[in-house]
C-alpha atoms as a PDB file:
ATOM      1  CA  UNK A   1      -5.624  -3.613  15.137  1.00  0.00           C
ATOM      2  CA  UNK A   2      -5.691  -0.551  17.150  1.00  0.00           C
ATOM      3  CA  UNK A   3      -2.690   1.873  18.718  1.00  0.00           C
ATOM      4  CA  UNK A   4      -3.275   4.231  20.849  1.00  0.00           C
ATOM      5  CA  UNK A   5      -4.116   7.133  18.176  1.00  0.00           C
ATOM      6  CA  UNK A   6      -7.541   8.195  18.838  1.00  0.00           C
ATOM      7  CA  UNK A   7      -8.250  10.430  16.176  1.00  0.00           C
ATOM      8  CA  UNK A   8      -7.131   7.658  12.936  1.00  0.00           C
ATOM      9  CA  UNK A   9      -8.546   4.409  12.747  1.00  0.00           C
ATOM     10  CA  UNK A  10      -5.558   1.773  12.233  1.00  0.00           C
ATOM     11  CA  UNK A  11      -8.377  -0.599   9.347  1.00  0.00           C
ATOM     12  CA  UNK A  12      -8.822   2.989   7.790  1.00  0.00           C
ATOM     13  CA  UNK A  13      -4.876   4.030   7.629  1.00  0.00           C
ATOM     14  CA  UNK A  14      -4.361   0.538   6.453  1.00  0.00           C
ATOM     15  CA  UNK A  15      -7.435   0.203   3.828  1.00  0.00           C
ATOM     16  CA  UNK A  16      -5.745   3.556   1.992  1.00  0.00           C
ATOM     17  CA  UNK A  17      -2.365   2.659   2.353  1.00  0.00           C
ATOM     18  CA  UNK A  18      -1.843   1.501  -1.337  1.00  0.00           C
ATOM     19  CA  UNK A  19      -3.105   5.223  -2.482  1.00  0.00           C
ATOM     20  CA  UNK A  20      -0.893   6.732   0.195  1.00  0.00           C
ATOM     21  CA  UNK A  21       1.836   4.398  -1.315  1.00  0.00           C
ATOM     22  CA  UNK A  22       1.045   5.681  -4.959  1.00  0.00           C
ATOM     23  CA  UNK A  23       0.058   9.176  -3.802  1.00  0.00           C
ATOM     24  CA  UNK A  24      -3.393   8.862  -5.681  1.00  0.00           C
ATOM     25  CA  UNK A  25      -5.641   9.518  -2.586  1.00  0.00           C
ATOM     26  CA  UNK A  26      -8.735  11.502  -3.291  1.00  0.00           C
ATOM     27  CA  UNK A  27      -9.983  13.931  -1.259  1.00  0.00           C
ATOM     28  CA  UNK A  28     -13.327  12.551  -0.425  1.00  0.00           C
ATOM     29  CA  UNK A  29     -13.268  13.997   3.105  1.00  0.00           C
ATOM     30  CA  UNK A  30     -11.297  10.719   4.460  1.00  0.00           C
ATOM     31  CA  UNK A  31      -7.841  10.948   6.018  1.00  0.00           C
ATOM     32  CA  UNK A  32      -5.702  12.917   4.407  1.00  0.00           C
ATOM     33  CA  UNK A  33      -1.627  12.455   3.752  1.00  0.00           C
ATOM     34  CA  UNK A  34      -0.770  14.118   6.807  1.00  0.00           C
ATOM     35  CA  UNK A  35      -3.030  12.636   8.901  1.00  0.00           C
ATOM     36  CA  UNK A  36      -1.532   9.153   7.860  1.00  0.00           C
ATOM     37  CA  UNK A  37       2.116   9.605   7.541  1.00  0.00           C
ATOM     38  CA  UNK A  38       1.381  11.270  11.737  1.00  0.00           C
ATOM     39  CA  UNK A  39      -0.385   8.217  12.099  1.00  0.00           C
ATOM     40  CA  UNK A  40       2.521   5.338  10.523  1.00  0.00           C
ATOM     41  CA  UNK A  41       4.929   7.559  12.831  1.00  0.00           C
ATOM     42  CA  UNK A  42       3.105   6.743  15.878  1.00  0.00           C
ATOM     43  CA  UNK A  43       1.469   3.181  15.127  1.00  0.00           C
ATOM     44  CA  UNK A  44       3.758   0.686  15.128  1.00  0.00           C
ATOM     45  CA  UNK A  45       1.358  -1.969  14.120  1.00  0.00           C
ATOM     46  CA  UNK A  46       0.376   0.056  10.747  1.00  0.00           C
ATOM     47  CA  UNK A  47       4.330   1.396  10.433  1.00  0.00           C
ATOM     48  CA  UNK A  48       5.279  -2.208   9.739  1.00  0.00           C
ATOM     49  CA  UNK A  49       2.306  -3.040   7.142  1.00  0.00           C
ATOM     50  CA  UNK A  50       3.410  -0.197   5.229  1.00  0.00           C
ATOM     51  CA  UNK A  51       6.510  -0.467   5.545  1.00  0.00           C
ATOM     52  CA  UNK A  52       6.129  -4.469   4.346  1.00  0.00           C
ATOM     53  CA  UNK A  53       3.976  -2.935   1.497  1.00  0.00           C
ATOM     54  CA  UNK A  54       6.736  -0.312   0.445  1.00  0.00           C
ATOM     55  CA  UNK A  55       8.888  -3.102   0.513  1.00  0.00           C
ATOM     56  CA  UNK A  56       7.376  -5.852  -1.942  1.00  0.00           C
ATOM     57  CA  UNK A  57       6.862  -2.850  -4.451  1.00  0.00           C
ATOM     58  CA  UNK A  58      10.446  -2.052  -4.401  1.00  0.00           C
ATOM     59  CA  UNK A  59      10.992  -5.079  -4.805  1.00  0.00           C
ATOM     60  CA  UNK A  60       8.481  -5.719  -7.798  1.00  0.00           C
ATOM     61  CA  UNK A  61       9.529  -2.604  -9.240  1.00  0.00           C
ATOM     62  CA  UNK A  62      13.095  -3.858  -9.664  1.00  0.00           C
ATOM     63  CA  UNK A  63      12.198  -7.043 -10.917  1.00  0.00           C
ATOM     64  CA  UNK A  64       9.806  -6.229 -13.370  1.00  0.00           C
ATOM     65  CA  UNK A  65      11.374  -2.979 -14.883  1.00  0.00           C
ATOM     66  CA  UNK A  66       9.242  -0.204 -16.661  1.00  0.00           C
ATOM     67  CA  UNK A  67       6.539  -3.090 -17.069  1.00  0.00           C
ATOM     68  CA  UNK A  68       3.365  -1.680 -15.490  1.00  0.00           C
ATOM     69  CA  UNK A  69      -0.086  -3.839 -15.327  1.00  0.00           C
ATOM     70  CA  UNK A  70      -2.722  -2.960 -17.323  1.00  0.00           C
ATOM     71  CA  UNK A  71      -5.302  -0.063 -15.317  1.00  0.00           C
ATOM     72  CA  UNK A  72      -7.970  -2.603 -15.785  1.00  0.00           C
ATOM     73  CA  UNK A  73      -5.783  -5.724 -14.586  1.00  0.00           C
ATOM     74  CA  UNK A  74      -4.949  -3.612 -11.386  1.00  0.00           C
ATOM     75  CA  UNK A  75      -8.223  -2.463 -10.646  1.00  0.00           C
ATOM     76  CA  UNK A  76      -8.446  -6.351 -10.660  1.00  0.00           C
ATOM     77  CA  UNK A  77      -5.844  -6.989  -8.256  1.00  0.00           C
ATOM     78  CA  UNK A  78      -6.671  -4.730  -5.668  1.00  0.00           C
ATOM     79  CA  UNK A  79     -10.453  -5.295  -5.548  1.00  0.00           C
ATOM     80  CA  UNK A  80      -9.489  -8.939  -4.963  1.00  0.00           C
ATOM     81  CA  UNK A  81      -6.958  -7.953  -2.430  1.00  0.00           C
ATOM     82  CA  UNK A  82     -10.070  -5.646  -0.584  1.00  0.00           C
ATOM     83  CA  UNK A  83     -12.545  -8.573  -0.933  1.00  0.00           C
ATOM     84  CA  UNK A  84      -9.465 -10.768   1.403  1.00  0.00           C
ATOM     85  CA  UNK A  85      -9.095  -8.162   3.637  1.00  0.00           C
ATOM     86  CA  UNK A  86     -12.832  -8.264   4.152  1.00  0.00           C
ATOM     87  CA  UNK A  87     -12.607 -12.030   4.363  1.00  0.00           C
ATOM     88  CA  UNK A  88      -9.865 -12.199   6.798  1.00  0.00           C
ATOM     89  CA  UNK A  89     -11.257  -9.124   9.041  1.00  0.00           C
ATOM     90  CA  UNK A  90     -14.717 -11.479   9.556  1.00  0.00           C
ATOM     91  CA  UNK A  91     -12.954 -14.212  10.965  1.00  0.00           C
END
């Protein structure tokens, strides 16, 4: 996927979108918040991914309450989740 942003890659935006979601990005030198909420605002492609995301954990937040997943079953989770996107993005 790409928009017409030059400076932000749309597979980067979108590979850090769960730690912009939970605002637990580090500051390794990637993109920072600013850089990606500028990006969602002028992306429509990556706008509608999060905004799908931001939707299913509303929606998972409702229905499961003040339950949260274990740290070690969601470091679980979303490594499987990266290891699809991988899968998908080779196809």
């Amino acid at each position: 996927m790409s928009c017409d942003d030059d400076d932000v890659d749309c597979a980067e935006v979108l590979d850090r979108v769960y730690a912009f979601l939970d605002r637990e990005m580090d500051s390794d030198g990637t993109l920072t918040y600013e850089e990606i909420e500028a990006h969602l605002h002028d992306c429509g492609g990556c706008l509608s991914k999060y905004d799908l995301e931001r939707a299913i954990r509303a929606l998972v937040a409702r229905s499961c309450g003040c339950d949260h997943a274990p740290d070690e079953l969601r470091m679980k989770v979303l490594t499987r989740i990266r290891e699809a996107r991988v899968q998908a993005s080779d196809w």
